[in-house]
N, C-alpha and C. Protein backbone atom coordinates (compact mmCIF):
# COMPACT_ATOMS: atom_id res chain seq x y z
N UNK A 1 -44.15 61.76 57.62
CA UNK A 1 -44.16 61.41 56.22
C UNK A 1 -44.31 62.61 55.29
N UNK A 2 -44.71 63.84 55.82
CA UNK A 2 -45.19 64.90 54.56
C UNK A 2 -43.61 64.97 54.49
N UNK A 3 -42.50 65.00 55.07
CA UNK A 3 -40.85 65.53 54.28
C UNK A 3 -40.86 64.55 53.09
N UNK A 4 -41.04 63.33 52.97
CA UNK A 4 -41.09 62.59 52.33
C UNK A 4 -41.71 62.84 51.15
N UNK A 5 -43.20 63.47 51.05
CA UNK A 5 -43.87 63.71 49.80
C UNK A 5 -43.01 65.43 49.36
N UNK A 6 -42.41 66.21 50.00
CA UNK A 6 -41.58 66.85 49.81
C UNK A 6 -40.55 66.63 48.60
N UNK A 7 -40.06 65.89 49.53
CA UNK A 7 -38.49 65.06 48.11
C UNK A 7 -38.66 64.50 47.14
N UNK A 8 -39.92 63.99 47.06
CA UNK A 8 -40.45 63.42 45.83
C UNK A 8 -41.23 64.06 45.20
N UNK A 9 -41.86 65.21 45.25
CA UNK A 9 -41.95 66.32 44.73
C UNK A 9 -40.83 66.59 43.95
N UNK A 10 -39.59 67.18 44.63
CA UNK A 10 -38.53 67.75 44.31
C UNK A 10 -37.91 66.60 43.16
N UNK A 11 -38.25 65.72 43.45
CA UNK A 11 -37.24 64.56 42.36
C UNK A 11 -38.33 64.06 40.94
N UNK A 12 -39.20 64.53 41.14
CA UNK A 12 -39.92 64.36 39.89
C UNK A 12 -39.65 64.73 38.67
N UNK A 13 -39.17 65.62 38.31
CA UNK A 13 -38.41 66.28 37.28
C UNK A 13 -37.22 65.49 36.84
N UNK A 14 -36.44 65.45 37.83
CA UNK A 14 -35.50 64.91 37.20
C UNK A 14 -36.19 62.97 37.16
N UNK A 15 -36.33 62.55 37.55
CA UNK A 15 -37.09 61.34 37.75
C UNK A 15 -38.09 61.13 35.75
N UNK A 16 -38.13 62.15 35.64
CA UNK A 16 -38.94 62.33 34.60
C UNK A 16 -37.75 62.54 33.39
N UNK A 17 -36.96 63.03 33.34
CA UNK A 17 -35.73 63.50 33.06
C UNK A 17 -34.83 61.78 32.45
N UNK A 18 -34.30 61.45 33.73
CA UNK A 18 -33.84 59.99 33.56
C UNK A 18 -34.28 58.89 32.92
N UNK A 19 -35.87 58.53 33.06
CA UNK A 19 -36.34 57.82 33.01
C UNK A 19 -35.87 56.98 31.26
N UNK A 20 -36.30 58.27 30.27
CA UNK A 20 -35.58 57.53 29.29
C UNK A 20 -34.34 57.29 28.64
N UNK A 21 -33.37 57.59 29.66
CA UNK A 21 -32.24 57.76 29.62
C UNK A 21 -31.29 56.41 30.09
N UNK A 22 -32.75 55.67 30.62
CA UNK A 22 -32.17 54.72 31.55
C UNK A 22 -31.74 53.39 29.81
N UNK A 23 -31.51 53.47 28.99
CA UNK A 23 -31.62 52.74 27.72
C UNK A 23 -29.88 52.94 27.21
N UNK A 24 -29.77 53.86 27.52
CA UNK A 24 -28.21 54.48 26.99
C UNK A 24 -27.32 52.92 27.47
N UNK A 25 -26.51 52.83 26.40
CA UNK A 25 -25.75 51.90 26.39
C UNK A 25 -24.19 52.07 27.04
N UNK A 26 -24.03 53.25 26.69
CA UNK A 26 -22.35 54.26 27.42
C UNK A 26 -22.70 55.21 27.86
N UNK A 27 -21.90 55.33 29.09
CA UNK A 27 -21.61 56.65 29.82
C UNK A 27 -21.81 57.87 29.14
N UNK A 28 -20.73 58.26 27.96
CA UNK A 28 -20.39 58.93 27.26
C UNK A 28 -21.60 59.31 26.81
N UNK A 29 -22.65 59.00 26.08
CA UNK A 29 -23.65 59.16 25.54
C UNK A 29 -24.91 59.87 26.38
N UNK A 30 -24.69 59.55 28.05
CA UNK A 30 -25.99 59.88 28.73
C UNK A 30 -25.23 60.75 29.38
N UNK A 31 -23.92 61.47 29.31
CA UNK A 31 -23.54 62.88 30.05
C UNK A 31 -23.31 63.96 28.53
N UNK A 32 -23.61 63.39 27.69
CA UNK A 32 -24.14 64.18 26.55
C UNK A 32 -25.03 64.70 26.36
N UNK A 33 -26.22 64.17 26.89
CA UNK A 33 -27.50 64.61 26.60
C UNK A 33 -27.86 65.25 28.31
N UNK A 34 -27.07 64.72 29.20
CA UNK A 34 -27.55 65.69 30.45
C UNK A 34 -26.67 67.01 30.28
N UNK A 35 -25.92 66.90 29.33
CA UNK A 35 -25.06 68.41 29.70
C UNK A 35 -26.06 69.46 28.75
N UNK A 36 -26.01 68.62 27.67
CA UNK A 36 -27.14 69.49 27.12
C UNK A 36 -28.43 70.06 27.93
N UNK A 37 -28.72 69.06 28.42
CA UNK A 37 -30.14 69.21 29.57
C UNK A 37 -30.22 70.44 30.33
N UNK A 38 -28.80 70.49 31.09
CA UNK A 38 -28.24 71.56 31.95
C UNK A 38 -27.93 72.75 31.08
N UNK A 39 -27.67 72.47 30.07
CA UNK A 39 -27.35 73.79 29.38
C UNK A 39 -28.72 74.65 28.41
N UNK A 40 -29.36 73.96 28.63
CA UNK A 40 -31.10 74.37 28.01
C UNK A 40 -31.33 75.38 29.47
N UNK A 41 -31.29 74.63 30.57
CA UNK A 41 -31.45 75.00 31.61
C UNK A 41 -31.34 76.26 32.29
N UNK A 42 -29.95 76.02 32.25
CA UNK A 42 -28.80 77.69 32.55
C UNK A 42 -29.60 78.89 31.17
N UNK A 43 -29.38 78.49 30.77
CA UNK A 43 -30.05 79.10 29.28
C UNK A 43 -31.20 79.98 29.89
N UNK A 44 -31.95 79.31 29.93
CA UNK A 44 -33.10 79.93 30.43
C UNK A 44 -33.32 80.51 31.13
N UNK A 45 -32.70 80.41 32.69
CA UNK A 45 -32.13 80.95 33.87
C UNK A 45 -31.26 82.00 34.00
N UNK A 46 -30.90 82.24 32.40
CA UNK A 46 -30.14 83.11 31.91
C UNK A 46 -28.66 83.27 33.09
N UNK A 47 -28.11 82.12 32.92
CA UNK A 47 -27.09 81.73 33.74
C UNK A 47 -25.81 81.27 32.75
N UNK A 48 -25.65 82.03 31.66
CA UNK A 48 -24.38 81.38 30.53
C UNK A 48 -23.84 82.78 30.57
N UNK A 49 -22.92 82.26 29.79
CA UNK A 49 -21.61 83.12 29.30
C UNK A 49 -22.00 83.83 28.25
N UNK A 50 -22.17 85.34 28.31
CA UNK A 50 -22.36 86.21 27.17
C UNK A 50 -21.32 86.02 26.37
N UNK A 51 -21.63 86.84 24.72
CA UNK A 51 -20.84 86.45 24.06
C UNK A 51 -20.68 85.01 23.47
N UNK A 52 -21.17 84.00 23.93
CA UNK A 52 -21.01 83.14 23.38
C UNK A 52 -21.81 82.59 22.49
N UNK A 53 -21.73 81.56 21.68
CA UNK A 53 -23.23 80.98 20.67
C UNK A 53 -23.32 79.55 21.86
N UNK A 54 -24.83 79.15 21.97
CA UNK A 54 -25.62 78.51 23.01
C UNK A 54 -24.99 77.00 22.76
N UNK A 55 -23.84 76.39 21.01
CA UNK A 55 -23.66 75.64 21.03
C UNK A 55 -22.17 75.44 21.27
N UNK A 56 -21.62 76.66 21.45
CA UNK A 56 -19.92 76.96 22.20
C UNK A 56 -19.78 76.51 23.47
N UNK A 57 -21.10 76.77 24.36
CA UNK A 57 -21.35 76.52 25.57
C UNK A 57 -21.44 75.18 26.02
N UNK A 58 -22.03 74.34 24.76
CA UNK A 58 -22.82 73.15 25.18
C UNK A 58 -21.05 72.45 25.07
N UNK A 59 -21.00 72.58 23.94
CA UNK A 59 -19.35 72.08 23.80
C UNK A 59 -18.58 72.03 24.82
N UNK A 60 -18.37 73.14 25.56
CA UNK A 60 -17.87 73.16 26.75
C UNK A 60 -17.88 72.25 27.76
N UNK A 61 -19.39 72.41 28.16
CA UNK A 61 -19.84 71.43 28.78
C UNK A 61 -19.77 69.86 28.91
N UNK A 62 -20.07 69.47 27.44
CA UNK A 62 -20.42 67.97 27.18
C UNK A 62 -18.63 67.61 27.12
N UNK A 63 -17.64 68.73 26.79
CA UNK A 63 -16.08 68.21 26.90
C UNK A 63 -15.56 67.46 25.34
């Protein structure tokens, strides 16, 4: 059982993440706010595209 408290470890975040997401009425609307999510993310991780402004990126992303 400890792999188990492992993965749920690992899924807490996002678990935490979803939770109020679970309300979204369209698709469209809840890969909007996760792309954003991901792009706060990368951000930070300093994992984006120089040169760019942080909301060129998101654009990208969300499509």
């Amino acid at each position: 059982m400890p792999d188990n408290n492992m993965i749920e470890q690992d899924h807490r975040f996002i678990k935490r993440r979803i939770r109020p997401m679970l309300g979204f009425k369209s698709f469209t609307s809840a890969a909007s706010v996760l792309a954003g999510i991901e792009l706060v993310n990368m951000i930070r991780k300093g994992q984006f595209t120089p040169g760019l402004h942080p909301f060129q990126q998101f654009a990208q992303l969300a499509g």
